[in-house]
N, C-alpha and C. Protein backbone atom coordinates (compact mmCIF):
# COMPACT_ATOMS: atom_id res chain seq x y z
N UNK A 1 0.85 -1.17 0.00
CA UNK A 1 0.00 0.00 0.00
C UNK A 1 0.89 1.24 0.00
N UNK A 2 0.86 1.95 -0.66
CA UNK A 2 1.55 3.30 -1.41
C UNK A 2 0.54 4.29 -0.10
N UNK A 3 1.83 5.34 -0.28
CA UNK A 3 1.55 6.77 0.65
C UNK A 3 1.70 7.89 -0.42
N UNK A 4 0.99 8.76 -0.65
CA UNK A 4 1.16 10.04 -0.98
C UNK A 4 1.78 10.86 -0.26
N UNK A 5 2.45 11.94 -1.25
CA UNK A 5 3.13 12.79 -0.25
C UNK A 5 2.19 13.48 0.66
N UNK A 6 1.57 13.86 0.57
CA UNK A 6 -0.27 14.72 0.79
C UNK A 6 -0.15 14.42 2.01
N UNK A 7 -0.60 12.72 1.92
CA UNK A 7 -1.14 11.69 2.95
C UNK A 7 -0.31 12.04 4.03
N UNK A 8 1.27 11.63 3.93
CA UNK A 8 2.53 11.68 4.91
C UNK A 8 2.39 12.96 5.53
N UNK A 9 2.56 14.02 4.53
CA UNK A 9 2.36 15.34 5.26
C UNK A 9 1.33 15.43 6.42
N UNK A 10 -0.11 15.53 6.17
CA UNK A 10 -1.46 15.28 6.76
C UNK A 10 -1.26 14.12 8.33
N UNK A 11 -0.57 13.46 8.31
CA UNK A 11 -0.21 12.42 9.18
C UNK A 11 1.06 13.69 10.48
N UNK A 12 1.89 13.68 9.58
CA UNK A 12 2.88 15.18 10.67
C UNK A 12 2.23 15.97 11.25
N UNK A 13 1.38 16.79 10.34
CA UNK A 13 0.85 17.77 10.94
C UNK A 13 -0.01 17.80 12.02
N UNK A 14 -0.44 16.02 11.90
CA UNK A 14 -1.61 15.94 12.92
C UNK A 14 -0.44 15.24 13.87
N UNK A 15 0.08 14.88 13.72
CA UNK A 15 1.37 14.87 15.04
C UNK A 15 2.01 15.74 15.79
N UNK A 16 1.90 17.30 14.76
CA UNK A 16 2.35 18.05 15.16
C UNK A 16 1.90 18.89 16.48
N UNK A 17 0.38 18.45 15.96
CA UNK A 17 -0.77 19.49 16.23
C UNK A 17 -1.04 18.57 17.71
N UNK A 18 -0.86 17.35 17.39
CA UNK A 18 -0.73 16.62 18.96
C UNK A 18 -0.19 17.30 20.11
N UNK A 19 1.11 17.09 19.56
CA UNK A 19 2.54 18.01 20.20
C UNK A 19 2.03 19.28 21.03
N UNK A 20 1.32 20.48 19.95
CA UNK A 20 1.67 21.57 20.61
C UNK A 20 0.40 21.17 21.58
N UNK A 21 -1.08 20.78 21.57
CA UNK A 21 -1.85 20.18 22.19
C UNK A 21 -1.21 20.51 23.59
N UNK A 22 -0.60 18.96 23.31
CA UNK A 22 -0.09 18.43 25.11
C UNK A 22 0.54 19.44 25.70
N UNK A 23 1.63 19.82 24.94
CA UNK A 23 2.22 21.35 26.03
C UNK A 23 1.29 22.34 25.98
N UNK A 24 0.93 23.00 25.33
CA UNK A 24 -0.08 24.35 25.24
C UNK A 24 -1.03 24.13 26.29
N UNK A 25 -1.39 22.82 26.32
CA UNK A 25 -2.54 22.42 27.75
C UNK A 25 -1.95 22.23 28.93
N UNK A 26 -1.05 21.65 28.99
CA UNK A 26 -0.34 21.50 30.46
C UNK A 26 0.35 22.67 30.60
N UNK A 27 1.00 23.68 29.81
CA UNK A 27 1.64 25.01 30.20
C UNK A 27 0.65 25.81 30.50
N UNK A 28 -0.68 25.62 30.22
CA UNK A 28 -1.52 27.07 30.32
C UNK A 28 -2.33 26.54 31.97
N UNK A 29 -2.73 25.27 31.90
CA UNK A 29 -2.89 24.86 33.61
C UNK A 29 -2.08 25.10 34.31
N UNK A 30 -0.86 25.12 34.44
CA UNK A 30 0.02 25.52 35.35
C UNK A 30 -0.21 27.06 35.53
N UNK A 31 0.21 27.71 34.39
CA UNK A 31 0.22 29.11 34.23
C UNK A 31 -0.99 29.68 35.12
N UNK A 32 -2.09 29.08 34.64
CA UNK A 32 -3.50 29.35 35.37
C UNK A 32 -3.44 29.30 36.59
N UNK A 33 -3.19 28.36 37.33
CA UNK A 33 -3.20 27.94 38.59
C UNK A 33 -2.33 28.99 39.51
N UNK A 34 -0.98 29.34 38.46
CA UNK A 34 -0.17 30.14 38.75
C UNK A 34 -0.61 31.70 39.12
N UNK A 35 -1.75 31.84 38.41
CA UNK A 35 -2.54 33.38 38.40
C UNK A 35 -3.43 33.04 39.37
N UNK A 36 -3.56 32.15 40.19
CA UNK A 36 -4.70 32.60 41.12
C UNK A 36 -6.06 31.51 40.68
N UNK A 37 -6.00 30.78 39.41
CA UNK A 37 -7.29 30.52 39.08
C UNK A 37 -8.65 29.75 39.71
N UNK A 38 -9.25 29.72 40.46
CA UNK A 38 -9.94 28.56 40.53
C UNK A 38 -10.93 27.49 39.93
N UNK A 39 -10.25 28.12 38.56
CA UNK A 39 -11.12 27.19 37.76
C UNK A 39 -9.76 26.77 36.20
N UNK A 40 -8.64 26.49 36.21
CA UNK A 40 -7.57 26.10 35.68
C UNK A 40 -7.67 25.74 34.31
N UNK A 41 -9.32 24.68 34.06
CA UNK A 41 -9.59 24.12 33.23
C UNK A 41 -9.84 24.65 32.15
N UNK A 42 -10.25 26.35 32.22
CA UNK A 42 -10.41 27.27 31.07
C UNK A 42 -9.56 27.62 30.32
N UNK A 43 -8.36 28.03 31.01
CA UNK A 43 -6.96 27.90 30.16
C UNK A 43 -6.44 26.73 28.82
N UNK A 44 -6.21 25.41 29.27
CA UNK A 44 -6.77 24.69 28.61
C UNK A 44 -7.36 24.51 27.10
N UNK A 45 -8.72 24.90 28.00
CA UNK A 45 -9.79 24.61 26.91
C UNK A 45 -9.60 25.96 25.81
N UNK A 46 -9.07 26.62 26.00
CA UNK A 46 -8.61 28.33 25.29
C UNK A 46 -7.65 27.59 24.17
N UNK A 47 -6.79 27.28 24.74
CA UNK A 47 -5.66 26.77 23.88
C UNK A 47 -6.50 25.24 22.52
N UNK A 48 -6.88 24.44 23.48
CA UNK A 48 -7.41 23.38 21.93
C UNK A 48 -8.17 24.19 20.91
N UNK A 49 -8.98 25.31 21.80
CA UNK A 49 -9.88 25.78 20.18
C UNK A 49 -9.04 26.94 19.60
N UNK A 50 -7.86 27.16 19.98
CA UNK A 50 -7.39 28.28 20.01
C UNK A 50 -6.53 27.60 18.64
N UNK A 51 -5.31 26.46 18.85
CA UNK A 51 -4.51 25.95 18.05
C UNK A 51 -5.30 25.78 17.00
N UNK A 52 -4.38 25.98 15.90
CA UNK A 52 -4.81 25.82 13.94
C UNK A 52 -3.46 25.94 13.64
N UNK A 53 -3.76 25.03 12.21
CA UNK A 53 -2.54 24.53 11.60
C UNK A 53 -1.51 25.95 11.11
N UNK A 54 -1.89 26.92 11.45
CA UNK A 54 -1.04 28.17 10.97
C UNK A 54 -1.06 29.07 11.98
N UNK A 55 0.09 29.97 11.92
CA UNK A 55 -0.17 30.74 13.53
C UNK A 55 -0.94 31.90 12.89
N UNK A 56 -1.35 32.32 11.86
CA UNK A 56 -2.41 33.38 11.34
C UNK A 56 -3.30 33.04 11.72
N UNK A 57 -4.05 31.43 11.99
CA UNK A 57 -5.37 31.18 12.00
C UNK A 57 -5.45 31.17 13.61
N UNK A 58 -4.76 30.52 14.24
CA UNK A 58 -4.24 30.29 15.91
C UNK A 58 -4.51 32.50 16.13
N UNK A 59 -3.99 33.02 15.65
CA UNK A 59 -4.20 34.29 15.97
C UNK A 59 -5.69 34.99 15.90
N UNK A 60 -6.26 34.56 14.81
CA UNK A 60 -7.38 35.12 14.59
C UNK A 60 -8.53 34.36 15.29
N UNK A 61 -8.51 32.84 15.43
CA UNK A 61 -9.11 32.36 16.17
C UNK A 61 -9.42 32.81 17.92
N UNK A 62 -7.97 33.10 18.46
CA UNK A 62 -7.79 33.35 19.61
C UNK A 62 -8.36 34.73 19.82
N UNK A 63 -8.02 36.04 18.73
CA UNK A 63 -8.54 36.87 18.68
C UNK A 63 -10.15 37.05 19.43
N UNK A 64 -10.76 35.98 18.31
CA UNK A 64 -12.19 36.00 18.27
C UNK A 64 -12.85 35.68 19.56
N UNK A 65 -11.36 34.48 20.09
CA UNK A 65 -12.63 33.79 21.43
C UNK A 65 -12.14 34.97 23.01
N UNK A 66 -11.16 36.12 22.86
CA UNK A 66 -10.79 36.88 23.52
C UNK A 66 -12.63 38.12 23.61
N UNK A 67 -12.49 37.84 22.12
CA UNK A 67 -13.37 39.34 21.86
C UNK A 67 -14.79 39.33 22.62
N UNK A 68 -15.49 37.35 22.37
CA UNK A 68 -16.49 36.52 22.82
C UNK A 68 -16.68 36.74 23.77
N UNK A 69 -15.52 36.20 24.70
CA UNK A 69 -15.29 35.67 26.18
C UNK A 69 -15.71 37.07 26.53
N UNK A 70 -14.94 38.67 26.55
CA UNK A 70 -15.69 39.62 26.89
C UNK A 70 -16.95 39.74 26.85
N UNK A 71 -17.30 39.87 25.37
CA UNK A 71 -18.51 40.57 25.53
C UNK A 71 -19.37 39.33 26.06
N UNK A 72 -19.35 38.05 26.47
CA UNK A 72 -20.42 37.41 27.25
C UNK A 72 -19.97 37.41 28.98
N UNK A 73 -18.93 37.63 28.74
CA UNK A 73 -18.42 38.44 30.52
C UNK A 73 -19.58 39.87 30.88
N UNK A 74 -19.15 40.87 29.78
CA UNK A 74 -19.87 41.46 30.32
C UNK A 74 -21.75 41.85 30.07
N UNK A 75 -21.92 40.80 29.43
CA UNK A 75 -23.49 40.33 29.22
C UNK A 75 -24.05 40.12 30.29
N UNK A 76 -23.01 39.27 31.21
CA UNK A 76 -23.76 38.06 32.31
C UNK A 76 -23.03 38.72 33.47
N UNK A 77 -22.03 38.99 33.61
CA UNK A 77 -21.18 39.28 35.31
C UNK A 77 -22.20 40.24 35.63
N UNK A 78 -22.80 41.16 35.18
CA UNK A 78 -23.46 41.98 36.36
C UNK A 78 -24.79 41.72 36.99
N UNK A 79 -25.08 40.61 35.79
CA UNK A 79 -26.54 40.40 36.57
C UNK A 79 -26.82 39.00 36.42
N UNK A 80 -25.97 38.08 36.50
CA UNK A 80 -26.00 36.40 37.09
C UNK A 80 -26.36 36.68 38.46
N UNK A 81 -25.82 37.26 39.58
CA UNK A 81 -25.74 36.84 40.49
C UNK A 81 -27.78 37.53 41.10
N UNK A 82 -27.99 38.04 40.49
CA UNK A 82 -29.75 38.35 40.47
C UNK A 82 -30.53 37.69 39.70
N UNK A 83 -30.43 37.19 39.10
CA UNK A 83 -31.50 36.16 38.21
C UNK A 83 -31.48 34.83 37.97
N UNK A 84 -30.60 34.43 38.81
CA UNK A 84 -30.82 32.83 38.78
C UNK A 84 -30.34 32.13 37.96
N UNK A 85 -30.48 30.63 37.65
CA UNK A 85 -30.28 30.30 36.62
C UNK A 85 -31.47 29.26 36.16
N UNK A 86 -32.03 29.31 34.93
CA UNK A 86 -33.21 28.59 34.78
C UNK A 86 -33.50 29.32 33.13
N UNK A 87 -34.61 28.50 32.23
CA UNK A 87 -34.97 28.18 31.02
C UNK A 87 -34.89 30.01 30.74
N UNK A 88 -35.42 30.76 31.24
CA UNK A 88 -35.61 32.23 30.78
C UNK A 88 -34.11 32.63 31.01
N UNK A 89 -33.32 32.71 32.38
CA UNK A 89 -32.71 33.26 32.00
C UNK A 89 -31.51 33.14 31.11
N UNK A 90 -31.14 31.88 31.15
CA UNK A 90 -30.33 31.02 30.22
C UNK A 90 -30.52 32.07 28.78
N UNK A 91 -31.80 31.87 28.21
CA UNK A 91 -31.93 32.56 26.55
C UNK A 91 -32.43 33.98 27.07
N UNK A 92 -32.14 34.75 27.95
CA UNK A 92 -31.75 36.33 28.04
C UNK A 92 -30.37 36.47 28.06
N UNK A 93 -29.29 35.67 28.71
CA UNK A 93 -27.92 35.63 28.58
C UNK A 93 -27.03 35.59 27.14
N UNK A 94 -27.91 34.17 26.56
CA UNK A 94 -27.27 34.19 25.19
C UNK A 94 -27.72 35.38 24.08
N UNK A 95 -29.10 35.20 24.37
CA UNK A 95 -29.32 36.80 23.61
C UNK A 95 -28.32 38.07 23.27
N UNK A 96 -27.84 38.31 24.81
CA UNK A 96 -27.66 39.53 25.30
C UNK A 96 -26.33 39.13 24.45
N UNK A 97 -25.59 38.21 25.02
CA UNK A 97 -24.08 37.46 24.10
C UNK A 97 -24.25 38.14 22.20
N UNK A 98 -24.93 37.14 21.90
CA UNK A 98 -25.03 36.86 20.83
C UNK A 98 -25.51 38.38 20.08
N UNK A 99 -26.84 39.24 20.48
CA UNK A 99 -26.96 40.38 20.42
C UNK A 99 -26.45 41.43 20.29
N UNK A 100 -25.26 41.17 21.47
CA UNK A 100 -24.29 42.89 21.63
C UNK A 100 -23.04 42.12 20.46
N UNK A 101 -22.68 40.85 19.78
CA UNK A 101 -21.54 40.79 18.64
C UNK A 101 -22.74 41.00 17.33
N UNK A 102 -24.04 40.70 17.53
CA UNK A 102 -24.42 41.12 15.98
C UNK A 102 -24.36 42.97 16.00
N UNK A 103 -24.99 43.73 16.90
CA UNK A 103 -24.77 44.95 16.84
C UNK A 103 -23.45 45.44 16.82
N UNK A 104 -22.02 44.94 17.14
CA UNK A 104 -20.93 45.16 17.11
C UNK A 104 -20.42 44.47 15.36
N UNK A 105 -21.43 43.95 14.93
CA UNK A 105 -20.78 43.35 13.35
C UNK A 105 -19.80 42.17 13.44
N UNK A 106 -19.73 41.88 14.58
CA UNK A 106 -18.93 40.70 14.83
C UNK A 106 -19.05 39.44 14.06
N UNK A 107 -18.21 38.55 14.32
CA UNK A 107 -18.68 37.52 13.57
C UNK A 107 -19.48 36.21 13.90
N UNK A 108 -19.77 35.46 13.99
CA UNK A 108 -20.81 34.27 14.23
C UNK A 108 -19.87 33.56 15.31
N UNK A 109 -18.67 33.08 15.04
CA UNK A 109 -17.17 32.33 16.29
C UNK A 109 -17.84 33.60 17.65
N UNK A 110 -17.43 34.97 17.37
CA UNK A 110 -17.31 35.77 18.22
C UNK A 110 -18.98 35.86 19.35
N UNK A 111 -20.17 35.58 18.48
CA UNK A 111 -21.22 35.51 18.85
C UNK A 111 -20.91 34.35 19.48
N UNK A 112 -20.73 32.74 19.27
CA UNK A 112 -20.71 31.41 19.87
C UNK A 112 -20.13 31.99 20.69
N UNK A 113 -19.07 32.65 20.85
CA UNK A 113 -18.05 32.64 22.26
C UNK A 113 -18.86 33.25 23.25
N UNK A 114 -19.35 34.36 23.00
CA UNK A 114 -20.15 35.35 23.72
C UNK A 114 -20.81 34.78 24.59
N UNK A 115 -21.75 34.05 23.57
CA UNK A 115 -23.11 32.91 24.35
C UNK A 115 -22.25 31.82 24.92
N UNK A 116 -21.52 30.92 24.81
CA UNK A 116 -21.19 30.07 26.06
C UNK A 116 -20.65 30.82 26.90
N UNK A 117 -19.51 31.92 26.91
CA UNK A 117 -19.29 32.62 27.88
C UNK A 117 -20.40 32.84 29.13
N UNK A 118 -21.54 33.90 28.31
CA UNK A 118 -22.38 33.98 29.06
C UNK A 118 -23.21 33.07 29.78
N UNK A 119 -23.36 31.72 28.76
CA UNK A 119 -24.12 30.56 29.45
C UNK A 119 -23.14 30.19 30.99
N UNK A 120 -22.51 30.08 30.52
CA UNK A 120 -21.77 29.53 31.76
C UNK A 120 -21.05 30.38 33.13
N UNK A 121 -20.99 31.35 33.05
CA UNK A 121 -21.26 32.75 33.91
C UNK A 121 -22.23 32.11 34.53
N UNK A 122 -23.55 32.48 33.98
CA UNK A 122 -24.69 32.75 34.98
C UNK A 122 -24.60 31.20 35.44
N UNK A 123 -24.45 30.07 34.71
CA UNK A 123 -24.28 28.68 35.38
C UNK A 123 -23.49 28.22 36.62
N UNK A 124 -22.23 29.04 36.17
CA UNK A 124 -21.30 28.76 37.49
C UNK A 124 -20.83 30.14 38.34
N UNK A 125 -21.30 30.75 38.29
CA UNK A 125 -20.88 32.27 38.78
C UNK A 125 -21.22 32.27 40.40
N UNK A 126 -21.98 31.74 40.99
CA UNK A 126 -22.72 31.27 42.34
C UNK A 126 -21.37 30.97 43.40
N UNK A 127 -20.39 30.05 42.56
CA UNK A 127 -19.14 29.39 42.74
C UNK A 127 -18.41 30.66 43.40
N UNK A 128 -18.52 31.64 42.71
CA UNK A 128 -17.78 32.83 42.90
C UNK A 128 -16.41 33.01 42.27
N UNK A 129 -16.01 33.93 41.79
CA UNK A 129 -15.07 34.11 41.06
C UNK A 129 -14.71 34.16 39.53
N UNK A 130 -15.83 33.33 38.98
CA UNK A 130 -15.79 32.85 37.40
C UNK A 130 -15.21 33.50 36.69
N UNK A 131 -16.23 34.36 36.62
CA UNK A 131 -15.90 35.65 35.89
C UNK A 131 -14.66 36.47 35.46
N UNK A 132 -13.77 36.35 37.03
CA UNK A 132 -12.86 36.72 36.25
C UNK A 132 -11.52 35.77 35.52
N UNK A 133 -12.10 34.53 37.27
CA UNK A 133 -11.15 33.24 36.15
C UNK A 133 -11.24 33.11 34.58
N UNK A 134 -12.66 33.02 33.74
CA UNK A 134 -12.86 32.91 32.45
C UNK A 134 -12.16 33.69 31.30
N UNK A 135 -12.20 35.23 32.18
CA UNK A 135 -11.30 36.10 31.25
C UNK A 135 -9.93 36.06 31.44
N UNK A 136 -9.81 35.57 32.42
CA UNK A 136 -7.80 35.67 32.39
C UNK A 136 -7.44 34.41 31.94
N UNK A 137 -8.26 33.60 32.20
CA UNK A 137 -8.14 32.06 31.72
C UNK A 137 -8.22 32.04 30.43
N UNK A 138 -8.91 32.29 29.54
CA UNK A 138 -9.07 32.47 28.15
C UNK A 138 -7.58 33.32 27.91
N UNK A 139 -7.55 34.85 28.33
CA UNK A 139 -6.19 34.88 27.24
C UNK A 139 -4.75 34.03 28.13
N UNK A 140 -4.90 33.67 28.54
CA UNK A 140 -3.36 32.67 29.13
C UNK A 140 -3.73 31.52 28.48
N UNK A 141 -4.53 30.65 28.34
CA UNK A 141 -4.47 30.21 27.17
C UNK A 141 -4.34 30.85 25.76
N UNK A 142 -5.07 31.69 24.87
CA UNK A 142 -4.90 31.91 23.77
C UNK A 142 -3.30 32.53 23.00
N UNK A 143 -2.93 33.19 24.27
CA UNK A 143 -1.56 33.51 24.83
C UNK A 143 -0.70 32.52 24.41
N UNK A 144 -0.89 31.12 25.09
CA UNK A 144 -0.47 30.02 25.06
C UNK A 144 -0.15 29.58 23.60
N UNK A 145 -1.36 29.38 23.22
CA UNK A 145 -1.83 28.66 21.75
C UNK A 145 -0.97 29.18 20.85
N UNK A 146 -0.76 30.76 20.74
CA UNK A 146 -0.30 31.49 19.55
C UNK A 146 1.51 31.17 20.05
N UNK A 147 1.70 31.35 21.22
CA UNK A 147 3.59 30.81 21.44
C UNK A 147 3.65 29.27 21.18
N UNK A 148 2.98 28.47 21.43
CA UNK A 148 3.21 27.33 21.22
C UNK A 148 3.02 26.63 19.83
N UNK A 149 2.47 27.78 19.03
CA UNK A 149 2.10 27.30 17.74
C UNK A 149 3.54 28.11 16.95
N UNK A 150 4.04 29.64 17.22
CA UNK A 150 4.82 30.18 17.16
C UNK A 150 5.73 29.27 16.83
N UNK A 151 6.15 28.84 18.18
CA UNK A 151 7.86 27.95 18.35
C UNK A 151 8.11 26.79 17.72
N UNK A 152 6.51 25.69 17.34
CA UNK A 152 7.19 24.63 16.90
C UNK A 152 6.72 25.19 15.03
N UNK A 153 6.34 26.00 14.81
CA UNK A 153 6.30 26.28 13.37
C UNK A 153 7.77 26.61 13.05
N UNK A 154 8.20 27.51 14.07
CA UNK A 154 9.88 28.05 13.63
C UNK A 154 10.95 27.18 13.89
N UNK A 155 10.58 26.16 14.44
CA UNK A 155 11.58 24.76 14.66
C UNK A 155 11.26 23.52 13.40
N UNK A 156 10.12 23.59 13.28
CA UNK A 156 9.90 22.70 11.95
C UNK A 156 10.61 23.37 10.39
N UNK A 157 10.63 24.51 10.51
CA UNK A 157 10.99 25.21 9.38
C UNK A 157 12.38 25.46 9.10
N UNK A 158 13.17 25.22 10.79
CA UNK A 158 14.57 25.08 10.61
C UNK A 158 14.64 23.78 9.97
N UNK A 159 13.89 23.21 10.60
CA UNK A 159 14.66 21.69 10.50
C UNK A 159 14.13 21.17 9.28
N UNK A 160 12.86 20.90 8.86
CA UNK A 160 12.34 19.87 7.84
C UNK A 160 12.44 21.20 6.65
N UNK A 161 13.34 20.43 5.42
CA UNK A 161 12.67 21.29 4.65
C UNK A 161 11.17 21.39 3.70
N UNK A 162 10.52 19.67 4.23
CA UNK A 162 9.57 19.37 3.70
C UNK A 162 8.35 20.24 4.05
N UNK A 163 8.46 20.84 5.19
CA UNK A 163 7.66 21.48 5.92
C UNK A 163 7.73 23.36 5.84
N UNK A 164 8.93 23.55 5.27
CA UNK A 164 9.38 24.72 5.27
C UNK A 164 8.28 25.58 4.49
N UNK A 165 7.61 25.60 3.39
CA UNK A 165 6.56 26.01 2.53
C UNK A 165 5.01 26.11 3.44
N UNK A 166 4.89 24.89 3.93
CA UNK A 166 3.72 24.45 4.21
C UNK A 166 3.57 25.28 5.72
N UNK A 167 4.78 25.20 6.60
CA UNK A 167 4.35 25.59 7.98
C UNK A 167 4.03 27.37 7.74
């Protein structure tokens, strides 16, 4: 059974993308934990949706879920802790998310971010603290994502020249 070059490539990259994975996630939990966080796991989760096969896309992605994570921070932080959480207010939160990026022209990523942001604010905000764990947690990850995508693009490009074009 024959390999394409395509194929081989496609096989690295998703090795690659392993790679920065595992560190980008375990550097940004630490990091997190390191800031105070009590909720670590957001960092993390910043970085997997954050990483893309190019650090342009890793940038703009991260961009977007920075821009989200605000505006559903400040959708929900001022008034989770008065309205409960339940079927109404749940779809006044995402609204408000999703609402203040269509009036801002934002884009649809930036709206999704908004609304889970906000969903999960008013979900876990009771906990105390969320709020601001989510936002510092998000950019120490996205932070993360874009150096860790950074370094092994500029180490693959020393080294492979197969990769040199492509990274």
């Amino acid at each position: 059974m024959s390999t394409s070059i395509n194929n081989s490539k496609e096989k690295n990259i998703t090795v690659i993308t392993l790679i920065q994975n595992v560190i980008g996630a375990s550097l940004a939990w630490e990091l997190s934990k390191i800031a105070g966080s009590s909720h670590p796991f957001l960092a993390p989760l910043s970085v997997i949706i954050c990483l893309h096969a190019t650090l342009d896309e890793s940038i703009l992605h991260g961009y977007r879920r920075i821009i989200g994570t605000f505006l559903g921070a400040f959708a929900t932080g001022f008034i989770a802790p008065y309205i409960g959480s339940n079927a109404w207010s749940i779809g006044l939160v995402v609204l408000l998310g999703m609402g203040m990026a269509k009036l801002l022209a934002l884009s649809n990523e930036v709206a999704n971010h908004a609304s889970i942001s906000a969903l999960l604010i008013l979900a876990v905000e009771n906990n105390g603290g969320y709020t601001i764990d989510r936002v510092r947690d998000t950019i120490i990850g996205v932070l993360i994502a874009i150096l860790v995508n950074w370094v092994v693009v500029t180490m693959i490009r020393r080294i492979s020249p197969v990769f040199r074009k492509r990274a």
